[in-house]
PDB file of N, CA and C in Angstrom:
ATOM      1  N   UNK A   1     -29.075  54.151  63.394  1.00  0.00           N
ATOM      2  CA  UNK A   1     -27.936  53.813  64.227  1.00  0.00           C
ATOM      3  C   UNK A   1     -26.786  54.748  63.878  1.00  0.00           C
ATOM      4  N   UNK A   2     -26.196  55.667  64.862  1.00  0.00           N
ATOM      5  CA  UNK A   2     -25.020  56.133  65.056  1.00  0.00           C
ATOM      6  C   UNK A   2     -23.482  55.563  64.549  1.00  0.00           C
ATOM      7  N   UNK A   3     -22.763  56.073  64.065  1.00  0.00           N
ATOM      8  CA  UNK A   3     -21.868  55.112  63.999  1.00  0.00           C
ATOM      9  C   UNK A   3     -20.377  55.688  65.314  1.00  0.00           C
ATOM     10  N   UNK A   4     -20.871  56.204  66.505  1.00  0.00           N
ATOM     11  CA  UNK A   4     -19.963  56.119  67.218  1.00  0.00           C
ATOM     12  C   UNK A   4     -19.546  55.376  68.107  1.00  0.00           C
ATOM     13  N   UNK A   5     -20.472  54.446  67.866  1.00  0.00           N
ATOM     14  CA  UNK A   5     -20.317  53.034  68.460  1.00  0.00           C
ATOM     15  C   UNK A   5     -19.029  51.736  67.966  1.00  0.00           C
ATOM     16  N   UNK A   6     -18.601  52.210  67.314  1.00  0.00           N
ATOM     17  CA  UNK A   6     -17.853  51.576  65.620  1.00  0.00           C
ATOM     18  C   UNK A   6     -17.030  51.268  66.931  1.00  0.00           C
ATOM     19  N   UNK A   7     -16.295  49.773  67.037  1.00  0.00           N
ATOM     20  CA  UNK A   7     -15.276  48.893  68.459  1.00  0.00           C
ATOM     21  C   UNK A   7     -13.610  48.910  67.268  1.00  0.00           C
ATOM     22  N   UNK A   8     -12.802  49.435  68.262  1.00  0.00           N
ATOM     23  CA  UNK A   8     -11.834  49.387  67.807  1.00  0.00           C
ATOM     24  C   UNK A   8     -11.521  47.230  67.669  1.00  0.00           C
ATOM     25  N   UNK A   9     -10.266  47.676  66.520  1.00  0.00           N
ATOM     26  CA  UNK A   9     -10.000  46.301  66.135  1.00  0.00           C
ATOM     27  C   UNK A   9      -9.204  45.111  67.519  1.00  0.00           C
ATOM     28  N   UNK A  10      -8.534  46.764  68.334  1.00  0.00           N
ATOM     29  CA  UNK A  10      -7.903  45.863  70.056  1.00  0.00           C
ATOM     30  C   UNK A  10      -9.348  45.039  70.333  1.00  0.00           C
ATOM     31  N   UNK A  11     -11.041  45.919  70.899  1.00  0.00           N
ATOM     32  CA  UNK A  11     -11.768  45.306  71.519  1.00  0.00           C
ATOM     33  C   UNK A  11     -12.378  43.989  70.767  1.00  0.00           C
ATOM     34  N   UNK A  12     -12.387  43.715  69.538  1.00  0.00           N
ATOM     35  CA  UNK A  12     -12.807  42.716  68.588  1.00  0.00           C
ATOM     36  C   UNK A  12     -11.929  41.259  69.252  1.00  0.00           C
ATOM     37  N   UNK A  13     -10.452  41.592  69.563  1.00  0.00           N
ATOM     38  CA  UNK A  13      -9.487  40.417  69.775  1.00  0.00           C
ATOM     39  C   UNK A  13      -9.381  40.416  71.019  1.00  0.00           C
ATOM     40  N   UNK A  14      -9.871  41.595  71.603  1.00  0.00           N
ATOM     41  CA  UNK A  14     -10.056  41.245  73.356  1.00  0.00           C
ATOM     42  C   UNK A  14     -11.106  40.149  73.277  1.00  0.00           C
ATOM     43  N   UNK A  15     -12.344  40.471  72.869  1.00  0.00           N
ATOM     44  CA  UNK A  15     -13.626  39.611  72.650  1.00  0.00           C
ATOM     45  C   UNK A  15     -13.173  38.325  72.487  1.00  0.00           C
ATOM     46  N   UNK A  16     -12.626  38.153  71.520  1.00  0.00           N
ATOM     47  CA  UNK A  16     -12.340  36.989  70.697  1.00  0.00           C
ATOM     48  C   UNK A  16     -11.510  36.021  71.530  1.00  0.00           C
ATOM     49  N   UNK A  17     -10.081  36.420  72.213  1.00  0.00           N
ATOM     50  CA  UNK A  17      -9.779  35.651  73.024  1.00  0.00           C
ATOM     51  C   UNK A  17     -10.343  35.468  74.468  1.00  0.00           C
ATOM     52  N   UNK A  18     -11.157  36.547  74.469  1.00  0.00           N
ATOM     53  CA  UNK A  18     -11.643  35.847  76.045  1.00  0.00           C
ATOM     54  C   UNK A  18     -12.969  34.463  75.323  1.00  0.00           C
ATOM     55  N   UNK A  19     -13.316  34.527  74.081  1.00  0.00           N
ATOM     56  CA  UNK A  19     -14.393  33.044  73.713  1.00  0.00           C
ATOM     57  C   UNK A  19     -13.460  32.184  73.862  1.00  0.00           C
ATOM     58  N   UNK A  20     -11.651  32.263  73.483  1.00  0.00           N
ATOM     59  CA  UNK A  20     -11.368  31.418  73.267  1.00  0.00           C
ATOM     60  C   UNK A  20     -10.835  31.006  74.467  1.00  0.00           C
ATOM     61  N   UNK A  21     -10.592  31.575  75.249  1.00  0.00           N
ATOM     62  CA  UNK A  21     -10.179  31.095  76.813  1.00  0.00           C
ATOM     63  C   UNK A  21     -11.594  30.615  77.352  1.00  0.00           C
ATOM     64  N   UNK A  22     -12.651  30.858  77.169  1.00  0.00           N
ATOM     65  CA  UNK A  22     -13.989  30.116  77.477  1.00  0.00           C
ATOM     66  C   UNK A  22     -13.889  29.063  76.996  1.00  0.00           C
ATOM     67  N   UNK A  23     -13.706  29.097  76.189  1.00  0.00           N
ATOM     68  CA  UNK A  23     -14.039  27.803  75.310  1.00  0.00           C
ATOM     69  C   UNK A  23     -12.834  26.415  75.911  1.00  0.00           C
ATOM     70  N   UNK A  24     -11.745  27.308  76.219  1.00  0.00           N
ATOM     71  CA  UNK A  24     -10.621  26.110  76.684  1.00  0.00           C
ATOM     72  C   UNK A  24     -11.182  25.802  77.768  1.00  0.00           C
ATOM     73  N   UNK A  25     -11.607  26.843  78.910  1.00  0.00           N
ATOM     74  CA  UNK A  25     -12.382  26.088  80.345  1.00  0.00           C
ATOM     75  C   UNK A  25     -13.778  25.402  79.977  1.00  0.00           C
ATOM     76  N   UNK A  26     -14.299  25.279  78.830  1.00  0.00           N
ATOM     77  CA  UNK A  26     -15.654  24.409  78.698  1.00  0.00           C
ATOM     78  C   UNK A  26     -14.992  23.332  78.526  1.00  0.00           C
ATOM     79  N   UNK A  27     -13.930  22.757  77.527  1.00  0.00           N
ATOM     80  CA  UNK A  27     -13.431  21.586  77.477  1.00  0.00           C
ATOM     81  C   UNK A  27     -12.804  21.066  78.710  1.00  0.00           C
ATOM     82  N   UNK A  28     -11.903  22.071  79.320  1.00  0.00           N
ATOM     83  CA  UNK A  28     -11.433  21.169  80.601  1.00  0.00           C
ATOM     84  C   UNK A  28     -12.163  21.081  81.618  1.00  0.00           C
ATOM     85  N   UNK A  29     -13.215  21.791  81.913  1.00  0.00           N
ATOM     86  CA  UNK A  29     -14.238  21.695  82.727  1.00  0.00           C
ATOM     87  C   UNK A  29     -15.364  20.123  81.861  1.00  0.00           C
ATOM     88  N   UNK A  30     -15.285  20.067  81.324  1.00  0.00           N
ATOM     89  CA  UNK A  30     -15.951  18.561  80.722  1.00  0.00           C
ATOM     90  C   UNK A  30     -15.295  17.347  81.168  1.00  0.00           C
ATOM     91  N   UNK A  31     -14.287  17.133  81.462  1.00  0.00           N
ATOM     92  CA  UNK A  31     -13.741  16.602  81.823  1.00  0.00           C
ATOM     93  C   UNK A  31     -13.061  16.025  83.458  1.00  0.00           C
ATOM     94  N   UNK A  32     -13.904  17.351  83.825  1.00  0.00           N
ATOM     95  CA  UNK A  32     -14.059  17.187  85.530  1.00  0.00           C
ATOM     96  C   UNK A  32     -15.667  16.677  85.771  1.00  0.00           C
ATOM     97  N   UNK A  33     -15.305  15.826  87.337  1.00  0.00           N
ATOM     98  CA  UNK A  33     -16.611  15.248  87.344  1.00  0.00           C
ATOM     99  C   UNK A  33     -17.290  15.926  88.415  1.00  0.00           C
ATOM    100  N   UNK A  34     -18.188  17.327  87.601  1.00  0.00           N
ATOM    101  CA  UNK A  34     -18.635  17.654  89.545  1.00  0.00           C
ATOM    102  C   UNK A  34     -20.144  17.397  90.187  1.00  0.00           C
ATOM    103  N   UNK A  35     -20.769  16.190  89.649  1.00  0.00           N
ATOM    104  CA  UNK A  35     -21.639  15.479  90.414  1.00  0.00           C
ATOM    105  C   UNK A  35     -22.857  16.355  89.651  1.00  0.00           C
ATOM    106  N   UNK A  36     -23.862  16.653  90.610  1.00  0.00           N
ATOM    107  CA  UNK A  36     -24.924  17.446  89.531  1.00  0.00           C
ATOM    108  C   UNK A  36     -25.108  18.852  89.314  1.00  0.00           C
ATOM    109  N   UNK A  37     -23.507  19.328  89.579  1.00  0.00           N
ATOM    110  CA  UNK A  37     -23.120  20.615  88.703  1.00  0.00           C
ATOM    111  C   UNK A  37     -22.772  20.519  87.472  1.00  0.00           C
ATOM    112  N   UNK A  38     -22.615  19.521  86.667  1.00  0.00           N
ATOM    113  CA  UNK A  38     -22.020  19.312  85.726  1.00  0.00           C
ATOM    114  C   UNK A  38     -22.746  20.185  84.995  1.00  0.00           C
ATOM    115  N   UNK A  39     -24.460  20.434  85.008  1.00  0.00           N
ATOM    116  CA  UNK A  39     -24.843  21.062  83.705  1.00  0.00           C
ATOM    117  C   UNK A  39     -25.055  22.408  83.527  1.00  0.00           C
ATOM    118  N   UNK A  40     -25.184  22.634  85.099  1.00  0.00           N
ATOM    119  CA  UNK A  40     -25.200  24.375  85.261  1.00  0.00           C
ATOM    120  C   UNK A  40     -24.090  25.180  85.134  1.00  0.00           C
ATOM    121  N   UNK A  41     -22.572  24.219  85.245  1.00  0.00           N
ATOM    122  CA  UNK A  41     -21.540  24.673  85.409  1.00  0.00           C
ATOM    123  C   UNK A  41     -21.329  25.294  83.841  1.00  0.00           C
ATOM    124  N   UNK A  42     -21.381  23.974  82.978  1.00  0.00           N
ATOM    125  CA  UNK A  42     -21.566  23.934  81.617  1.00  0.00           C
ATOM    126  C   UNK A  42     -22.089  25.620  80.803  1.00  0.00           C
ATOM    127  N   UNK A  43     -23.513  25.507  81.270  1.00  0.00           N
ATOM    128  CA  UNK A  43     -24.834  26.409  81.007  1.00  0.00           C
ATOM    129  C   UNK A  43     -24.054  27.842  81.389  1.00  0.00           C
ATOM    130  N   UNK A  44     -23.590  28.064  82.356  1.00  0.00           N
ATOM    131  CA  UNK A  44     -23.528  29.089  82.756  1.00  0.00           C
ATOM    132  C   UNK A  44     -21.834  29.987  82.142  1.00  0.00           C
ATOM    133  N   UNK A  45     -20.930  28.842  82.041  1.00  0.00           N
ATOM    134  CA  UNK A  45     -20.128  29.639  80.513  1.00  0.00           C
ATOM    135  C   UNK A  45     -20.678  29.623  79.428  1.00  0.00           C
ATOM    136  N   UNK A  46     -21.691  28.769  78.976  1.00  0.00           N
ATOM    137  CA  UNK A  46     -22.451  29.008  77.560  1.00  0.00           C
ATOM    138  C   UNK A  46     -22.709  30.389  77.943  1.00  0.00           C
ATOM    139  N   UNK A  47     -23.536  30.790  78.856  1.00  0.00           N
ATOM    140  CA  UNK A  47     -24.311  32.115  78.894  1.00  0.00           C
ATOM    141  C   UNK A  47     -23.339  32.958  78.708  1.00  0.00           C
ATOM    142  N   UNK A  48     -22.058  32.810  79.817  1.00  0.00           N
ATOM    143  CA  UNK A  48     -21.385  34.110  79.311  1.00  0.00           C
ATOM    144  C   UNK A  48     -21.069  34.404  77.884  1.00  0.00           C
ATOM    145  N   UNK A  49     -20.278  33.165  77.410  1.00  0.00           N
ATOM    146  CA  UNK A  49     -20.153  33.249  76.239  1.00  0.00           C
ATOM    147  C   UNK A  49     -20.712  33.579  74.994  1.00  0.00           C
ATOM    148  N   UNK A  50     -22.317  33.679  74.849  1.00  0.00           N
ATOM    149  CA  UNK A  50     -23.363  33.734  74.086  1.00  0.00           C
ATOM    150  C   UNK A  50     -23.517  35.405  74.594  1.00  0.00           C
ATOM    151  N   UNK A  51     -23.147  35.717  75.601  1.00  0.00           N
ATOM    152  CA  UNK A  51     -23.350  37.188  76.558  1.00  0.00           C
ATOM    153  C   UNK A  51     -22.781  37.855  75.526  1.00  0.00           C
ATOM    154  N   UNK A  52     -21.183  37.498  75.728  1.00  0.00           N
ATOM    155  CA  UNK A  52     -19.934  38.244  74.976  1.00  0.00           C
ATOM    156  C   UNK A  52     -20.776  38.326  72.958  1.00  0.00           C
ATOM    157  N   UNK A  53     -20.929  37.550  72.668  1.00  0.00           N
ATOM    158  CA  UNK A  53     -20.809  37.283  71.459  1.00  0.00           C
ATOM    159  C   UNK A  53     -22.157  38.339  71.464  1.00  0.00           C
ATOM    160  N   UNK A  54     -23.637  38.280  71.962  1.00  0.00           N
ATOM    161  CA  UNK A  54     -24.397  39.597  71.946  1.00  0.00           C
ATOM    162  C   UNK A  54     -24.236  40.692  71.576  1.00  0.00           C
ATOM    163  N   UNK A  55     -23.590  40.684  73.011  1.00  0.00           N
ATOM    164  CA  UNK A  55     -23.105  42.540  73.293  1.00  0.00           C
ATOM    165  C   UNK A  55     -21.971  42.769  71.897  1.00  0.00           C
ATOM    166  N   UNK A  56     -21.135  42.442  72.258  1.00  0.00           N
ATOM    167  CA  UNK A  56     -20.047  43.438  70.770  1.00  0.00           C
ATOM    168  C   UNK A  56     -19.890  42.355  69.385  1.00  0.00           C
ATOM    169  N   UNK A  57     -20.397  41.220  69.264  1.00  0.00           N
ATOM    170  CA  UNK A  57     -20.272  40.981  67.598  1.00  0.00           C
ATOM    171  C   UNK A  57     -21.446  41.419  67.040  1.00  0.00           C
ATOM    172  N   UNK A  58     -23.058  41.541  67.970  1.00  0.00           N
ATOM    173  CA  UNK A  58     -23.891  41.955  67.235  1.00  0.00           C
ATOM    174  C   UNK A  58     -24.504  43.289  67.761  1.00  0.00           C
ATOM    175  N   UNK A  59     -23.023  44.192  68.119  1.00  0.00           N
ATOM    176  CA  UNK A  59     -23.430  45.384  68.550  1.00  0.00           C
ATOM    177  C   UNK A  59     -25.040  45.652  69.317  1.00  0.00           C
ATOM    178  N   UNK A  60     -24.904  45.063  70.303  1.00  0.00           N
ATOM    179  CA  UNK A  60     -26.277  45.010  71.101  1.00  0.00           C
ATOM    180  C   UNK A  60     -25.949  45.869  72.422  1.00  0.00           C
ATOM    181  N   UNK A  61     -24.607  45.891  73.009  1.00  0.00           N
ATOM    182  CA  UNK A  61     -24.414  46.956  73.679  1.00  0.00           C
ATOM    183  C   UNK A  61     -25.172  48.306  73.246  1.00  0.00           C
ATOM    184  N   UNK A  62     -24.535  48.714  72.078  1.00  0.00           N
ATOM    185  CA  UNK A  62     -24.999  50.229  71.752  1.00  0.00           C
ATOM    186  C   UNK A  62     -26.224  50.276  71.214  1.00  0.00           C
ATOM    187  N   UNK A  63     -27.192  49.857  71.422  1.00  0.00           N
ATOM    188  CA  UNK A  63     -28.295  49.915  71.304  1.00  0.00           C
ATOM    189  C   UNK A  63     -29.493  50.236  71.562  1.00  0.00           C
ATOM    190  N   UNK A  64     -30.442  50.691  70.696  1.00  0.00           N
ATOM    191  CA  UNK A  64     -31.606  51.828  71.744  1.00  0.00           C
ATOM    192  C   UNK A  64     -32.345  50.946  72.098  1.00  0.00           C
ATOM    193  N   UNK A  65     -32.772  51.887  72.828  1.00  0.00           N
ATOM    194  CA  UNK A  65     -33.937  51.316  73.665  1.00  0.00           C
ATOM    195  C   UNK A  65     -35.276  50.005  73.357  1.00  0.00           C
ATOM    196  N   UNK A  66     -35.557  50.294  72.284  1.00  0.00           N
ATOM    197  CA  UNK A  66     -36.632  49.136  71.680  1.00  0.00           C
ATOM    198  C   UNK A  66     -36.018  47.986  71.423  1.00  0.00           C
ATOM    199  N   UNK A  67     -34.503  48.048  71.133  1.00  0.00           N
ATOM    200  CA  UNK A  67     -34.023  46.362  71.072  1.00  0.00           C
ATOM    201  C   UNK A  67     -33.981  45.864  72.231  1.00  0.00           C
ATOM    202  N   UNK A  68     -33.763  46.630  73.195  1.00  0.00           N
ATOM    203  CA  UNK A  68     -33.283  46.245  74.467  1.00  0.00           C
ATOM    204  C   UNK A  68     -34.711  45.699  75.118  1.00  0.00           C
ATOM    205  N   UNK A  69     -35.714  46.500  74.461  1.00  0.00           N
ATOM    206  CA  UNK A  69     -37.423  45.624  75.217  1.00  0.00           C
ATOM    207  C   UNK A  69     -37.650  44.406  74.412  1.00  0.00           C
ATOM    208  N   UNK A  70     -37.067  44.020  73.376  1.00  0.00           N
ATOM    209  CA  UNK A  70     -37.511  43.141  72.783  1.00  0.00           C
ATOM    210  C   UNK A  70     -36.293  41.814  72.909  1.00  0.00           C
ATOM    211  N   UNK A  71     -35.197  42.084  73.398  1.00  0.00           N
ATOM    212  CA  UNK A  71     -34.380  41.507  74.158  1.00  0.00           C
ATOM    213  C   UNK A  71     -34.808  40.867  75.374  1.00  0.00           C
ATOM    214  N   UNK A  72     -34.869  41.770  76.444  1.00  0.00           N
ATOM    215  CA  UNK A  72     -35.657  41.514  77.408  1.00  0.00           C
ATOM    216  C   UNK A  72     -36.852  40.883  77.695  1.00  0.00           C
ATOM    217  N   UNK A  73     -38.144  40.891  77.053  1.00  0.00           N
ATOM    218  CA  UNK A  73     -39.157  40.322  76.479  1.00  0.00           C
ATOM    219  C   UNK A  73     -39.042  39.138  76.624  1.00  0.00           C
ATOM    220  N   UNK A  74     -38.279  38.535  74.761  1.00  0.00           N
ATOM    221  CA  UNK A  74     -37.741  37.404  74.844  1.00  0.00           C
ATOM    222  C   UNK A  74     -37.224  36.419  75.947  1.00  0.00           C
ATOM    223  N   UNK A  75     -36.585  37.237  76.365  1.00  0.00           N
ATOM    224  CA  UNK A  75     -35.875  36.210  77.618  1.00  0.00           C
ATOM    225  C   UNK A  75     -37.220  35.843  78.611  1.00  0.00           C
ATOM    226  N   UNK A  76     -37.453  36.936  79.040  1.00  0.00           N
ATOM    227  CA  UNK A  76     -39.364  36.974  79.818  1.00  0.00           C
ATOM    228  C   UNK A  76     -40.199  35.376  79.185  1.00  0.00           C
ATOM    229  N   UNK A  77     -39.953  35.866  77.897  1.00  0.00           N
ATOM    230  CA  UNK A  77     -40.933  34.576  77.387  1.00  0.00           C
ATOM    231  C   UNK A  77     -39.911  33.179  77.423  1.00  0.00           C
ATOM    232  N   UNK A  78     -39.063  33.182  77.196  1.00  0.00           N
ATOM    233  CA  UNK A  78     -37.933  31.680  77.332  1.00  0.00           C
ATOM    234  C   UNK A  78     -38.312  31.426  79.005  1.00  0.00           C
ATOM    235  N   UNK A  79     -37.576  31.779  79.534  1.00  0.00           N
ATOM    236  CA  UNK A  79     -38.179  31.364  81.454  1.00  0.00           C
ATOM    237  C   UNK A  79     -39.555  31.592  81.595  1.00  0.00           C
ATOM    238  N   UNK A  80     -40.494  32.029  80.883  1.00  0.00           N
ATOM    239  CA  UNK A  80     -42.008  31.351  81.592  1.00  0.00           C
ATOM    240  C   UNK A  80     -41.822  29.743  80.773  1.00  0.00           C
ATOM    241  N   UNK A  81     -41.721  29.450  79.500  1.00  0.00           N
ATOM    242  CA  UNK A  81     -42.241  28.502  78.856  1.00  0.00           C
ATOM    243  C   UNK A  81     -40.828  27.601  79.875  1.00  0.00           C
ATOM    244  N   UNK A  82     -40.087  27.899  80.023  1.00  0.00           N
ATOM    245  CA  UNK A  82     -39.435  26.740  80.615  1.00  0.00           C
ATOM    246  C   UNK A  82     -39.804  26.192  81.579  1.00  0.00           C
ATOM    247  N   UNK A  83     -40.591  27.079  82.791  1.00  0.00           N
ATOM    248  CA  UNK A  83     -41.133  27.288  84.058  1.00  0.00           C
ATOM    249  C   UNK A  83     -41.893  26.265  83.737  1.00  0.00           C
ATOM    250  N   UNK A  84     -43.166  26.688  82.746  1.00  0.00           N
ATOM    251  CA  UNK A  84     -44.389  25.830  82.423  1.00  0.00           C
ATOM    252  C   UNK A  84     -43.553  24.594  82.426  1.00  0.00           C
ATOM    253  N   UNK A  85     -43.091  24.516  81.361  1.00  0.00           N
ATOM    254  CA  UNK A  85     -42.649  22.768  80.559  1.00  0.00           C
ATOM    255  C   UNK A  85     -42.097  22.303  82.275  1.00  0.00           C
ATOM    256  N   UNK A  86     -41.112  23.191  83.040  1.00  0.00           N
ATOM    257  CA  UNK A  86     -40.560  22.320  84.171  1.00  0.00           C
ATOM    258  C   UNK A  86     -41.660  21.559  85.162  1.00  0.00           C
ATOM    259  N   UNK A  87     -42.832  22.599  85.156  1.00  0.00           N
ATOM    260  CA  UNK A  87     -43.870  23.054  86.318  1.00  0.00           C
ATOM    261  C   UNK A  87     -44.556  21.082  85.579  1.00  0.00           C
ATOM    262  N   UNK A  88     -45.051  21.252  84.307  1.00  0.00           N
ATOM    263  CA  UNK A  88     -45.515  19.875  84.118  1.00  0.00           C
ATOM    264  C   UNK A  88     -44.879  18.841  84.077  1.00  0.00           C
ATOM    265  N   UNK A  89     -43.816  18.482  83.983  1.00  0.00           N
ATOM    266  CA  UNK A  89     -42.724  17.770  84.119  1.00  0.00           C
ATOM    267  C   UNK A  89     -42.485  16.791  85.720  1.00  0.00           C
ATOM    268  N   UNK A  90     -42.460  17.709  86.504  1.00  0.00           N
ATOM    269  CA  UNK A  90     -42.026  17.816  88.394  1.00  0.00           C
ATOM    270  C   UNK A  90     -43.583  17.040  88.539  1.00  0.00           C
ATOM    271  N   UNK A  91     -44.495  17.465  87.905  1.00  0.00           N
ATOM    272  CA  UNK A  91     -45.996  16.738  88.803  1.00  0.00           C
ATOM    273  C   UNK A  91     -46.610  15.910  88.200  1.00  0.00           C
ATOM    274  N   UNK A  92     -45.592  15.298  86.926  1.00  0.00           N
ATOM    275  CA  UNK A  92     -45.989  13.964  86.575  1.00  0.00           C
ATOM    276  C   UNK A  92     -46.094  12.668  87.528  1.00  0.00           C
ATOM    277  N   UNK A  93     -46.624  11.860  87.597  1.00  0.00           N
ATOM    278  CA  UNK A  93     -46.166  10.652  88.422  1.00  0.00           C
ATOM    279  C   UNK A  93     -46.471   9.379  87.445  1.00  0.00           C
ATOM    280  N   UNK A  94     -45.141   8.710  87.729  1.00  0.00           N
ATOM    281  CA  UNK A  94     -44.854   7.558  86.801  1.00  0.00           C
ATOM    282  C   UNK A  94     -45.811   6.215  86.823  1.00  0.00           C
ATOM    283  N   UNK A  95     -46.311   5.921  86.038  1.00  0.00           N
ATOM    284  CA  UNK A  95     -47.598   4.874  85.410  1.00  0.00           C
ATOM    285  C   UNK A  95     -46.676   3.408  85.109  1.00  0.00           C
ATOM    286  N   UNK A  96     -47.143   2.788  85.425  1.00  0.00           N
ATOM    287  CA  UNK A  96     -46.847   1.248  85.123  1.00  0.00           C
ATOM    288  C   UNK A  96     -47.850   0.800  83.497  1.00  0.00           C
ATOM    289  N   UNK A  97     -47.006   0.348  82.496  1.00  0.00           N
ATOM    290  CA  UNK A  97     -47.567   0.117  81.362  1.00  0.00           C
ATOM    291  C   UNK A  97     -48.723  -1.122  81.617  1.00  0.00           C
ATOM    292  N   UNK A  98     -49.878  -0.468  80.489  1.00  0.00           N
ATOM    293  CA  UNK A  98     -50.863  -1.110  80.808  1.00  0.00           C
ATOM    294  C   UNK A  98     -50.688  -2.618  80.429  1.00  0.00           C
ATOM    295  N   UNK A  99     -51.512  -3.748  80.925  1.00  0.00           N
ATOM    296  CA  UNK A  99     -51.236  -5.318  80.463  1.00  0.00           C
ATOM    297  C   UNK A  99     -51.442  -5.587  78.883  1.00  0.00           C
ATOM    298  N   UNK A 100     -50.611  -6.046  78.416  1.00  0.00           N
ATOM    299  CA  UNK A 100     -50.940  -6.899  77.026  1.00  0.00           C
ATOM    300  C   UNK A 100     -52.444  -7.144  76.511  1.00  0.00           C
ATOM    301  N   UNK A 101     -53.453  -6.878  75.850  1.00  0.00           N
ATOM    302  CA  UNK A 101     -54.641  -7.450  75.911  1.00  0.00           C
ATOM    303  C   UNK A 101     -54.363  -8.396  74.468  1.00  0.00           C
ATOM    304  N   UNK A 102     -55.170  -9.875  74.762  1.00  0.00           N
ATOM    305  CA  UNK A 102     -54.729 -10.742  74.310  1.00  0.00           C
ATOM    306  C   UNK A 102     -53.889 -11.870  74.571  1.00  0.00           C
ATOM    307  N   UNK A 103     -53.097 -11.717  75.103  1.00  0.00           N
ATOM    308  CA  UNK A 103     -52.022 -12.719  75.307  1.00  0.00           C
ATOM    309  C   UNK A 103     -52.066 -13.556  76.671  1.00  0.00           C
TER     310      UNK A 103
END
């Protein structure tokens, strides 16, 4: 690794307050009721936020190429297994518990 990648100390506190302005709209956004957006709304500043914290606290921006397949990858493998787990989930159909035997 190069070190001309090295983030001045401005972009560190740019970073930093935009988590923390995320972080103020995750709380006041908790507190709004928006029906069954509530969790994607949620999910989807996590992502940015988890985005930000990636790219420049664990210098993943400047990065070659093989992290970036094994980055990518990963994610590949998180959305199939979720797919699966959702895919069996959706085509369950709900069972009535079997009778007491005995009683």
């Amino acid at each position: 690794m190069s070190l001309d990648h090295i983030l001045t100390p401005r972009a560190y506190l740019t970073v930093f307050f935009m988590l923390l302005v995320l972080t103020a709209v995750t709380v006041y956004v908790a507190f709004i009721d928006f029906g069954a957006w509530s969790t994607p709304v949620a999910m989807a500043i996590a992502i940015i936020k988890a985005t930000l914290v990636l790219l420049y606290f664990m210098h993943l921006r400047y990065s070659d190429g093989l992290t970036w397949l094994v980055i990518v990858s990963s994610f590949i493998m998180l959305v199939a297994l979720v797919l699966i787990t959702l895919g069996d989930v959706f085509t369950r159909t709900m069972t009535t518990a079997p009778p007491a035997l005995g009683m």
